[in-house]
C-alpha atoms as a PDB file:
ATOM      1  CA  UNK A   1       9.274  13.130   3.345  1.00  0.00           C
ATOM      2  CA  UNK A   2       7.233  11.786   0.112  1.00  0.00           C
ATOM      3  CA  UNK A   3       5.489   8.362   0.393  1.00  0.00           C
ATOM      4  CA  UNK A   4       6.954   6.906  -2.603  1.00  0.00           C
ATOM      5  CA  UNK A   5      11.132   7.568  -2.971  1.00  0.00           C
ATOM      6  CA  UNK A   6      13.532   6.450  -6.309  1.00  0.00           C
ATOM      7  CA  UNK A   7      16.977   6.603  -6.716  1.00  0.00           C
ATOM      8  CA  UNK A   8      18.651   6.375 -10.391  1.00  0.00           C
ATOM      9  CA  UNK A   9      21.779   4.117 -10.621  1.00  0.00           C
ATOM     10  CA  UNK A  10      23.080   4.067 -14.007  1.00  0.00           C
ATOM     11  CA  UNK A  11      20.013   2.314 -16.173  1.00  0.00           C
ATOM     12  CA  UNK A  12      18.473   1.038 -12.923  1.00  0.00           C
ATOM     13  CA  UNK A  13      15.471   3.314 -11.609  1.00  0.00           C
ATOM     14  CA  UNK A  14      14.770   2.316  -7.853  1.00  0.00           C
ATOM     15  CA  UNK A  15      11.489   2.797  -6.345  1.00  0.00           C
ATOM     16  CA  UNK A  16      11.017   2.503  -2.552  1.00  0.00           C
ATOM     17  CA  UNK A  17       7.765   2.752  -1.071  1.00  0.00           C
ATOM     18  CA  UNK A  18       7.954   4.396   2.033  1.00  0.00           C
ATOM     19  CA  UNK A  19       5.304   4.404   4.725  1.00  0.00           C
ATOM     20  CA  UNK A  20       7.108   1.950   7.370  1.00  0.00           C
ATOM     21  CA  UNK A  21       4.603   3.588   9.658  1.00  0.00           C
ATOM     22  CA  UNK A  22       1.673   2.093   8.011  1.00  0.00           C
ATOM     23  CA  UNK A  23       3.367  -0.762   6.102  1.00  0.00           C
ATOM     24  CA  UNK A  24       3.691   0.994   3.001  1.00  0.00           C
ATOM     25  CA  UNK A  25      -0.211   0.423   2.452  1.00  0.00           C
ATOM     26  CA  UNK A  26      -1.134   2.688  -0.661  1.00  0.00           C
ATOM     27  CA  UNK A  27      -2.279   6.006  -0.188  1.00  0.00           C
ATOM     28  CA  UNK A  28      -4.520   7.297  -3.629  1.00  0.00           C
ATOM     29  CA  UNK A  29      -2.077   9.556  -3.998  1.00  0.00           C
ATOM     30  CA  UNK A  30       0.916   6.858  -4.018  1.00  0.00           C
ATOM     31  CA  UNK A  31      -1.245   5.198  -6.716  1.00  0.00           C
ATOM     32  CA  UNK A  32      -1.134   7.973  -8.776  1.00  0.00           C
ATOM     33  CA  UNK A  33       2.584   8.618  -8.439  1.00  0.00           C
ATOM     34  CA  UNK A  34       3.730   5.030  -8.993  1.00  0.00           C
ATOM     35  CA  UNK A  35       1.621   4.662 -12.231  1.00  0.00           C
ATOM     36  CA  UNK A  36       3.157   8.353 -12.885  1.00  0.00           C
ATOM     37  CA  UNK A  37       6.746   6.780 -11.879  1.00  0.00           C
ATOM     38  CA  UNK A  38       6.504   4.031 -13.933  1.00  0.00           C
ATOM     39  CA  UNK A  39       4.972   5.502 -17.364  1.00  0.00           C
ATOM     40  CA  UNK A  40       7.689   8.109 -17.446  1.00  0.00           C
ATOM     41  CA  UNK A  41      10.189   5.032 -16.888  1.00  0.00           C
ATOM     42  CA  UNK A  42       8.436   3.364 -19.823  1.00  0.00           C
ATOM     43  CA  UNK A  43       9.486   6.474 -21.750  1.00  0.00           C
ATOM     44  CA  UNK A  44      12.801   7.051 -20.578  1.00  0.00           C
ATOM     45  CA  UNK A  45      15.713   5.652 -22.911  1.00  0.00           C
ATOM     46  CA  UNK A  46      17.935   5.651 -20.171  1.00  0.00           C
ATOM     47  CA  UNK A  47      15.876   3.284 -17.537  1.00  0.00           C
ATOM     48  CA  UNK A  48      15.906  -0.234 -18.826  1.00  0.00           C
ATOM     49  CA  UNK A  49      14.881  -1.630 -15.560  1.00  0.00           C
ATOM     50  CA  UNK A  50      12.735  -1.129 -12.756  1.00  0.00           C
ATOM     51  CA  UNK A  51      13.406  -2.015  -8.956  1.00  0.00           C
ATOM     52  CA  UNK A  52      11.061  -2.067  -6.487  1.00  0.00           C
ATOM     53  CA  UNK A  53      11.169  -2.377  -2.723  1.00  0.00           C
ATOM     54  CA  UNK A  54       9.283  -1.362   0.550  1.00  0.00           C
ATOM     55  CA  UNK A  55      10.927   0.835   3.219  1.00  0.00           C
ATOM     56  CA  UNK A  56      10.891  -0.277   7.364  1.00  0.00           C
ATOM     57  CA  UNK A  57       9.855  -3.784   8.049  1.00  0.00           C
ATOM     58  CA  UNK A  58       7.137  -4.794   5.410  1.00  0.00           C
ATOM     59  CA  UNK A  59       6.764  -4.518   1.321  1.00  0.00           C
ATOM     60  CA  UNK A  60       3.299  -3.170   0.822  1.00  0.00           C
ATOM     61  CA  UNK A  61       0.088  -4.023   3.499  1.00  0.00           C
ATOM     62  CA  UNK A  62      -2.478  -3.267   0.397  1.00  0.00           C
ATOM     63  CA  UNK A  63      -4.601   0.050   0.408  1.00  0.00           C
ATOM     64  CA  UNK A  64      -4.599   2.138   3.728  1.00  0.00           C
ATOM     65  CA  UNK A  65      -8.423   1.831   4.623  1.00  0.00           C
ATOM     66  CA  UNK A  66      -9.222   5.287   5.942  1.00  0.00           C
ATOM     67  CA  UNK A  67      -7.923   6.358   2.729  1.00  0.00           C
ATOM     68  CA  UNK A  68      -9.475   4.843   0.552  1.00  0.00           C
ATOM     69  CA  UNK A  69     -12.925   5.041   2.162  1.00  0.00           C
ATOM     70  CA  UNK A  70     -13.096   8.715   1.472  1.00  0.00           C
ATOM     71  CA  UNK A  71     -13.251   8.265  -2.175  1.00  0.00           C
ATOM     72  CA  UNK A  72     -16.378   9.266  -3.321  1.00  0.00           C
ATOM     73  CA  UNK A  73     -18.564   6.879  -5.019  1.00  0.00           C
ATOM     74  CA  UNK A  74     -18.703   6.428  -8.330  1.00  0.00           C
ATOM     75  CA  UNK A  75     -15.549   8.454  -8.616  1.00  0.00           C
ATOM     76  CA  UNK A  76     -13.245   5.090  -9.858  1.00  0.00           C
ATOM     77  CA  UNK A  77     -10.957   2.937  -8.889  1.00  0.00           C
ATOM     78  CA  UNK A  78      -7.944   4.840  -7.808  1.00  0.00           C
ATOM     79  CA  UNK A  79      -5.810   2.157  -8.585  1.00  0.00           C
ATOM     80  CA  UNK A  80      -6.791   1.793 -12.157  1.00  0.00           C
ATOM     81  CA  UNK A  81      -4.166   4.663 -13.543  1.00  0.00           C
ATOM     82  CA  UNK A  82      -1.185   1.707 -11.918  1.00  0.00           C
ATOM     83  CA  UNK A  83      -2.905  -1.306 -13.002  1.00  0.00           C
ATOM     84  CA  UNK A  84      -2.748   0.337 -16.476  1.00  0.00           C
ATOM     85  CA  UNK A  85       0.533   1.192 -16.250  1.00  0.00           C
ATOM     86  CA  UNK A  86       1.593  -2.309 -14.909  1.00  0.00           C
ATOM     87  CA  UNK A  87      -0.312  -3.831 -17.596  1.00  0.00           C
ATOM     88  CA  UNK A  88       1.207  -1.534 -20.309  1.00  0.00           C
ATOM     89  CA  UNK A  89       4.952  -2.157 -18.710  1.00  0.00           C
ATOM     90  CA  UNK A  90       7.621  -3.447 -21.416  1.00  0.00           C
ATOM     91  CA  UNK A  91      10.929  -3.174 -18.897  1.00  0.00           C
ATOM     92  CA  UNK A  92      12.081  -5.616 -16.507  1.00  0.00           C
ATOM     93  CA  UNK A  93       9.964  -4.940 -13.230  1.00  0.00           C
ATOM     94  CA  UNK A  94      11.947  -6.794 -10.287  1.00  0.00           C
ATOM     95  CA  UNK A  95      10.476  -6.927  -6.655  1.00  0.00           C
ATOM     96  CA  UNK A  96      12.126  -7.469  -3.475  1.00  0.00           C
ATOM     97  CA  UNK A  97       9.574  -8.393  -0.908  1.00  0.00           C
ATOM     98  CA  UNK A  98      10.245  -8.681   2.940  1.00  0.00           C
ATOM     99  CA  UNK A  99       7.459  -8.722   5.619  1.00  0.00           C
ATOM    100  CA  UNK A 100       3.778  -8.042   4.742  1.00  0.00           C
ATOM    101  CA  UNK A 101       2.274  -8.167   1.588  1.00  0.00           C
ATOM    102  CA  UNK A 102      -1.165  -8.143   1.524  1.00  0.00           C
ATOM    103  CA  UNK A 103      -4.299  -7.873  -0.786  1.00  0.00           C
ATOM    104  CA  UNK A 104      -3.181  -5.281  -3.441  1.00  0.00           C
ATOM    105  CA  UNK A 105       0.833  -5.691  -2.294  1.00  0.00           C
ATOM    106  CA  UNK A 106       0.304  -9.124  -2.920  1.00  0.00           C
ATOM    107  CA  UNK A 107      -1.365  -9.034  -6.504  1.00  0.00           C
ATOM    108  CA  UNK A 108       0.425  -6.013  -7.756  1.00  0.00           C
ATOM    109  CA  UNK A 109       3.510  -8.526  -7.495  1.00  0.00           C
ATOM    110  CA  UNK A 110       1.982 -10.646 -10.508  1.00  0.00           C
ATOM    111  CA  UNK A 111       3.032  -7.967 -13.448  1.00  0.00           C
ATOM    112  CA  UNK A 112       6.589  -8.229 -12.146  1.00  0.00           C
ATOM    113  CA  UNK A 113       9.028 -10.585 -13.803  1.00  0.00           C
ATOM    114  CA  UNK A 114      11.311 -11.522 -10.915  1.00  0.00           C
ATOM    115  CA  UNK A 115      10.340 -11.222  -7.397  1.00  0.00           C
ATOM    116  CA  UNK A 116      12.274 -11.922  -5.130  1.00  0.00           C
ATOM    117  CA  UNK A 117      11.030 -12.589  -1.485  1.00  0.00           C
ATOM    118  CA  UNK A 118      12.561 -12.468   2.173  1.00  0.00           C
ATOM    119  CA  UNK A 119      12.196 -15.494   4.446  1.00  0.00           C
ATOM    120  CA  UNK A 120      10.294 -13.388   6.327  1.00  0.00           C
ATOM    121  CA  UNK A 121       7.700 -12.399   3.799  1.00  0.00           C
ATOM    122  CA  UNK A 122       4.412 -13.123   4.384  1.00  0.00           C
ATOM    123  CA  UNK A 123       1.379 -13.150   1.821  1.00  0.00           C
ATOM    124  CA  UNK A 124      -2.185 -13.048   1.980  1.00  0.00           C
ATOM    125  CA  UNK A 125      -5.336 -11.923  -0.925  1.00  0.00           C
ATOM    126  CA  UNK A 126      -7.773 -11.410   1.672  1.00  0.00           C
ATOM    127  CA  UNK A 127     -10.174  -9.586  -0.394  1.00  0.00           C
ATOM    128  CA  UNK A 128     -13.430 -12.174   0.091  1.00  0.00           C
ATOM    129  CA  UNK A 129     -12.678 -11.505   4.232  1.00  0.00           C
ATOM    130  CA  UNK A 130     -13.258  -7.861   3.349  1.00  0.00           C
ATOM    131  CA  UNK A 131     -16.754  -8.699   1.078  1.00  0.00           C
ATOM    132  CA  UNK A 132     -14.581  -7.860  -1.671  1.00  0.00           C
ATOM    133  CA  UNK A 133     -13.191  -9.464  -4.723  1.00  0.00           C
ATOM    134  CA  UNK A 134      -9.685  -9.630  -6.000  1.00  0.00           C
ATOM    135  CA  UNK A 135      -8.028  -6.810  -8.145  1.00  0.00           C
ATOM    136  CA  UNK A 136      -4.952  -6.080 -10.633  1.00  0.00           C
ATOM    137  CA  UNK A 137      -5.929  -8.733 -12.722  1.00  0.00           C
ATOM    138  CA  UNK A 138      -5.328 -11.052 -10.122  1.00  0.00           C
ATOM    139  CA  UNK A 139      -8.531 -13.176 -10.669  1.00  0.00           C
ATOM    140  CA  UNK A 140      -7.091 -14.040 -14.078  1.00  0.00           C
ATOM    141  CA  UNK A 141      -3.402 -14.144 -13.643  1.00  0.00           C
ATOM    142  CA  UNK A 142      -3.502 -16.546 -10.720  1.00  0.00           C
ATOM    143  CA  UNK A 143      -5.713 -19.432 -11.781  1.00  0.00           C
ATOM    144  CA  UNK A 144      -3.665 -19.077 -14.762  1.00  0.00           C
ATOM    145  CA  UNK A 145      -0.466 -19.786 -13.077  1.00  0.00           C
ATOM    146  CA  UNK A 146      -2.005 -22.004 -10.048  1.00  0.00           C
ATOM    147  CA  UNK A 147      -4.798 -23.856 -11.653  1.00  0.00           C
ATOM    148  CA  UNK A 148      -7.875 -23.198 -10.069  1.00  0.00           C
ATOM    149  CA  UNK A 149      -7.750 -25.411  -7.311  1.00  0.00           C
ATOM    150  CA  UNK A 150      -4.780 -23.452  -6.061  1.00  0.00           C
ATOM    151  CA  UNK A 151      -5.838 -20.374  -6.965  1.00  0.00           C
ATOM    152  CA  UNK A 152      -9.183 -21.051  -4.939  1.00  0.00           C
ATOM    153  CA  UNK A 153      -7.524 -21.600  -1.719  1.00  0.00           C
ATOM    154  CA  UNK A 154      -5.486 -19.003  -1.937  1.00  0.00           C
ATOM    155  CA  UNK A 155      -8.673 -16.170  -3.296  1.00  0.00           C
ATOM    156  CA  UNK A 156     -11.704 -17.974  -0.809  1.00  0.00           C
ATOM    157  CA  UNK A 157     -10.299 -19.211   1.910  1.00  0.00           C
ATOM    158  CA  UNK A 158      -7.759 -15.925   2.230  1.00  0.00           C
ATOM    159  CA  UNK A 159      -5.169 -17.201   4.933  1.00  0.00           C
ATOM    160  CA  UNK A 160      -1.921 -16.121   4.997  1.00  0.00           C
ATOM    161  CA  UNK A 161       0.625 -17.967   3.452  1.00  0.00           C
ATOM    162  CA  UNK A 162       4.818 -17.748   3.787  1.00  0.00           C
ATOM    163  CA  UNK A 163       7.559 -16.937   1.532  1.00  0.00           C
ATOM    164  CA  UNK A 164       8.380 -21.109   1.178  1.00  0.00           C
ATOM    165  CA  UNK A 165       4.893 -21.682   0.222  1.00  0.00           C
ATOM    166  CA  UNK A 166       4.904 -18.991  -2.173  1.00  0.00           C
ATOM    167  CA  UNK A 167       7.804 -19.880  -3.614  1.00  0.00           C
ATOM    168  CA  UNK A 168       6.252 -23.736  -3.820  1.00  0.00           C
ATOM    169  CA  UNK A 169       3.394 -22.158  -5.831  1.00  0.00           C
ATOM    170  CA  UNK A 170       5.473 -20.196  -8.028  1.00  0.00           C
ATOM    171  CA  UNK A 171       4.923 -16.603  -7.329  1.00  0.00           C
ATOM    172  CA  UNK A 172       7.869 -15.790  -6.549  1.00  0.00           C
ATOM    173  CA  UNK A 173      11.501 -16.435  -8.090  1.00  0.00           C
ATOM    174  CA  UNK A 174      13.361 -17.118  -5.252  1.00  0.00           C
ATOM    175  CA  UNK A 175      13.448 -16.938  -1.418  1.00  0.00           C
ATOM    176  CA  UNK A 176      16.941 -15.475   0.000  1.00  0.00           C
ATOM    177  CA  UNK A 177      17.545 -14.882   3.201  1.00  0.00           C
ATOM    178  CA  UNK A 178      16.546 -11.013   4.121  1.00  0.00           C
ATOM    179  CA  UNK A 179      20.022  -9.303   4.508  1.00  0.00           C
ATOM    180  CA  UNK A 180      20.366 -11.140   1.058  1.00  0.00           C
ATOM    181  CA  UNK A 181      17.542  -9.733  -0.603  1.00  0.00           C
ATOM    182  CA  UNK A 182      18.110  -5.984  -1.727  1.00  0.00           C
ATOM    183  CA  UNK A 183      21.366  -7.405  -3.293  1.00  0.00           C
ATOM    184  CA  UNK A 184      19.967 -10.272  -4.923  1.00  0.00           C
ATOM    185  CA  UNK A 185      17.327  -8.256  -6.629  1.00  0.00           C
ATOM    186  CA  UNK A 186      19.801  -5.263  -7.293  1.00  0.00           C
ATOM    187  CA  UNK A 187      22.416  -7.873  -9.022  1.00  0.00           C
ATOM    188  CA  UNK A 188      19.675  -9.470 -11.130  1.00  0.00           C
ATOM    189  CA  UNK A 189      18.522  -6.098 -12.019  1.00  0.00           C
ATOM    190  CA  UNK A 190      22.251  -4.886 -12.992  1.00  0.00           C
ATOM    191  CA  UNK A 191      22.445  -8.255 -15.154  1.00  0.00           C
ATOM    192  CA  UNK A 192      19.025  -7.178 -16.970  1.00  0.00           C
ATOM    193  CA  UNK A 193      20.239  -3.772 -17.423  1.00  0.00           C
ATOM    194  CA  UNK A 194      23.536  -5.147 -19.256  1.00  0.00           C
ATOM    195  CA  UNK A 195      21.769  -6.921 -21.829  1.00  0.00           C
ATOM    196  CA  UNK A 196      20.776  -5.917 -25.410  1.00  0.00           C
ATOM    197  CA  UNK A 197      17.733  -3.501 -24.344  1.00  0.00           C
ATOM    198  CA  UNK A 198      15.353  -4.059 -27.625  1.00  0.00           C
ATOM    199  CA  UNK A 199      15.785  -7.687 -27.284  1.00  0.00           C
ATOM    200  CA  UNK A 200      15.303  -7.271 -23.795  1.00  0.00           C
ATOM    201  CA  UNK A 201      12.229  -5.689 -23.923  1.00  0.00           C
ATOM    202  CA  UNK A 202      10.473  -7.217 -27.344  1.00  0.00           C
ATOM    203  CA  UNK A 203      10.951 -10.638 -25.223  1.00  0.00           C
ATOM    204  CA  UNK A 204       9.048  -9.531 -22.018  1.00  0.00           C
ATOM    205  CA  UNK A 205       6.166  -8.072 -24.915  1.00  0.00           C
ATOM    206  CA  UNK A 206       6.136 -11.595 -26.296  1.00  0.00           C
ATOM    207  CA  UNK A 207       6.018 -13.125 -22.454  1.00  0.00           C
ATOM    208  CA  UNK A 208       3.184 -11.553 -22.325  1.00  0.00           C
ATOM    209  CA  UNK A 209       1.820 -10.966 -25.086  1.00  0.00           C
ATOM    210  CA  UNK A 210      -0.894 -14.059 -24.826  1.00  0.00           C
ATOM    211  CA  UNK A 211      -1.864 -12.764 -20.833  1.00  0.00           C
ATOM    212  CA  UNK A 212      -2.507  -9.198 -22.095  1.00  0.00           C
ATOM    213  CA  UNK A 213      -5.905  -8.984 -23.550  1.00  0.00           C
ATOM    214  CA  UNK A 214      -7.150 -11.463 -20.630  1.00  0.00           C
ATOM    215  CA  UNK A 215      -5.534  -9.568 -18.043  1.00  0.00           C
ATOM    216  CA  UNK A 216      -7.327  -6.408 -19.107  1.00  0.00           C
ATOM    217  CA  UNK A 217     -10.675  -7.801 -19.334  1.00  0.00           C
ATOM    218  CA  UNK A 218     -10.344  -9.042 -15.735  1.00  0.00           C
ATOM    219  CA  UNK A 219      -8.925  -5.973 -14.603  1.00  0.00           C
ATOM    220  CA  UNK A 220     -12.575  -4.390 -15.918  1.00  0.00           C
ATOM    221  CA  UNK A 221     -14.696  -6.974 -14.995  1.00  0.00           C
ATOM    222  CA  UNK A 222     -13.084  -6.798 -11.023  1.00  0.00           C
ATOM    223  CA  UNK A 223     -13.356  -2.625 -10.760  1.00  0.00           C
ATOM    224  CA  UNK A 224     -16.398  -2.921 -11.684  1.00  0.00           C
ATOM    225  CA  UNK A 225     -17.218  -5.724  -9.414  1.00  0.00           C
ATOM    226  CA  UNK A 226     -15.024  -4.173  -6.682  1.00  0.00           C
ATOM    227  CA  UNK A 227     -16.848  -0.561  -6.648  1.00  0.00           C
ATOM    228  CA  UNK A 228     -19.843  -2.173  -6.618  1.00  0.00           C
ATOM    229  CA  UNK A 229     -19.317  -4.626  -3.353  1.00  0.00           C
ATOM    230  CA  UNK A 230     -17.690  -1.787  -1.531  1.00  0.00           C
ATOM    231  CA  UNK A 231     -21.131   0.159  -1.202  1.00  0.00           C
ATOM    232  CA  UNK A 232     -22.270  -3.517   0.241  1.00  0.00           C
ATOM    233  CA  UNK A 233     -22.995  -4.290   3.878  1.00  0.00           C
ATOM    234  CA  UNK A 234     -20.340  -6.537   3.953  1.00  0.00           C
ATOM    235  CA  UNK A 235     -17.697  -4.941   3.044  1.00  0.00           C
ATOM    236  CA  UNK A 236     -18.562  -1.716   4.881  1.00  0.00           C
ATOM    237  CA  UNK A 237     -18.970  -3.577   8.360  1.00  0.00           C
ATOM    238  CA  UNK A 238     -15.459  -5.360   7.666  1.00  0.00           C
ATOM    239  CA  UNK A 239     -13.913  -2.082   6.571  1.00  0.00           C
ATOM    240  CA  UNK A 240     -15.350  -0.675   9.680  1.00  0.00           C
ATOM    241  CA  UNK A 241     -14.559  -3.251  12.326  1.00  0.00           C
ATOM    242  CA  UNK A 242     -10.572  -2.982  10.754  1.00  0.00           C
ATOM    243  CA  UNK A 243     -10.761   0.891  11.369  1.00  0.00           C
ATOM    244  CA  UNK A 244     -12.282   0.151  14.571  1.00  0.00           C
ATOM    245  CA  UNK A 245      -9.993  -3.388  15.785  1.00  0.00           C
ATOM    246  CA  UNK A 246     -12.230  -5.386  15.717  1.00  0.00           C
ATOM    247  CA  UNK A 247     -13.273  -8.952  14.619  1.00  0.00           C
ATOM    248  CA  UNK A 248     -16.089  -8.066  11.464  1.00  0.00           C
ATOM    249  CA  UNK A 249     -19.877  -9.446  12.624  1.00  0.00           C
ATOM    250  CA  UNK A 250     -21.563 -10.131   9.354  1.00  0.00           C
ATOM    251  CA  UNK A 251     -24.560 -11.229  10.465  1.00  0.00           C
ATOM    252  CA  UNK A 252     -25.559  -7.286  11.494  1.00  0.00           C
ATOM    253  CA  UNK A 253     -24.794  -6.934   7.745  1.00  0.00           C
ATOM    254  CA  UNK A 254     -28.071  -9.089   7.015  1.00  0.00           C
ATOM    255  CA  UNK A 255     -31.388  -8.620   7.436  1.00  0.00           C
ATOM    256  CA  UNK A 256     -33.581 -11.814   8.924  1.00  0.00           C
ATOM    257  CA  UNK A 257     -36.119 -13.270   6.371  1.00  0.00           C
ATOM    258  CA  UNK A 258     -39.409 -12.660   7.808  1.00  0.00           C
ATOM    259  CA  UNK A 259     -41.719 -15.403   7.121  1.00  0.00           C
ATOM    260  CA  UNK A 260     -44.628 -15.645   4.680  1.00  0.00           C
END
């Protein structure tokens, strides 16, 4: 069965992605398809809105690890084909979010317009635990909406944080209760598809029309960054010890000083 399902439902396109095995964490390949999925959807007269959901008991756990250590350096990002397809995205993008999302499932969510979360959703951008730095923009987007104070507790400290405090912060539209939330974000997404569809979509261009240019330019600066760090000790001994199940030791990552 393929990783990443949709369903079309009159001007609705629904995409489910569907590891429950593995959380839904991102394959390359699902990157590729999704940013595939969602610039034919751009395209398509017929889809005015996009919904977007995680099969089994989480939304998406981020990239799956053993994955995406066998790209070969150098090579890219291979989620830069969906971050430029988020970024280039002029429909309505609503997310329903249950369980887990983490580091990538977790930023992706800031190019969608409504997102609507479970009360059992839980968040986390763990990327500095990893010896990595945020991605999709994210380092941009969420100081932006936070403040930086907020947006540093959330990026450095990397803890996991519930759907209520999300939803205090403001990244997501609403918390429902979970047999509530495929039909909440269905119904909003019928009530988007109703409406006049050029006015409809020159409004979410103007939205974010301001974001755009700094959104890209952080998108650069942290795949750069990113590919970079993932060659580091760091990040390989973290990478490691989650392949392994372990707790990370850092300080095998680090040489001692030797004195002079």
């Amino acid at each position: 069965m393929s990783d990443i399902l949709t369903e079309r439902s009159g001007n609705i396109l629904r995409i489910q992605l569907n590891r429950p095995e593995k959380k839904n964490a991102m394959t390359n390949d699902m990157y590729v398809i999704l940013a595939e999925l969602l610039d034919a959807a751009a395209k398509d007269e017929q889809i005015r809105v996009v919904l977007w959901h995680g099969a089994g008991d989480s939304f998406c756990a981020g990239n799956d690890v053993a994955d995406f250590l066998k790209t070969p350096p150098g090579s890219g990002m291979p989620q830069a084909p969906l971050m430029k397809a988020l970024v280039n995205f002029d429909k309505p993008l609503v997310a329903a979010v249950h369980g887990s999302a983490i580091g990538g499932g977790a930023t992706m969510l800031t190019h969608c317009d409504f997102v609507y979360a479970g009360e059992s959703a839980k968040f986390q951008v763990p990327f500095v635990n990893i010896g990595l730095v945020p991605e999709f923009g994210s380092s941009y987007s969420l100081p932006a909406r936070l403040g930086h104070l907020r947006a540093s507790e959330l990026i450095l400290m990397g803890q996991p944080f519930d759907a209520a405090r999300a939803a205090e912060l403001g990244l997501v539209t609403r918390v429902v209760p979970d047999k509530d939330l495929l039909a909440t974000a269905t119904k909003t997404a019928q009530q988007l598809a109703a409406k006049p569809e050029e006015a409809l979509r020159t409004s979410k261009k103007l939205l974010k029309r301001s974001a755009r240019g700094p959104v890209e330019e952080a998108i650069r600066v942290e795949n750069e960054t990113f590919a970079a760090l993932l060659q580091s000790p760091d990040a390989k001994e973290a990478l490691t010890a989650f392949l392994e199940k372990r707790k990370p030791d850092f300080t095998k990552s680090r040489k001692p000083a030797t004195a002079k």
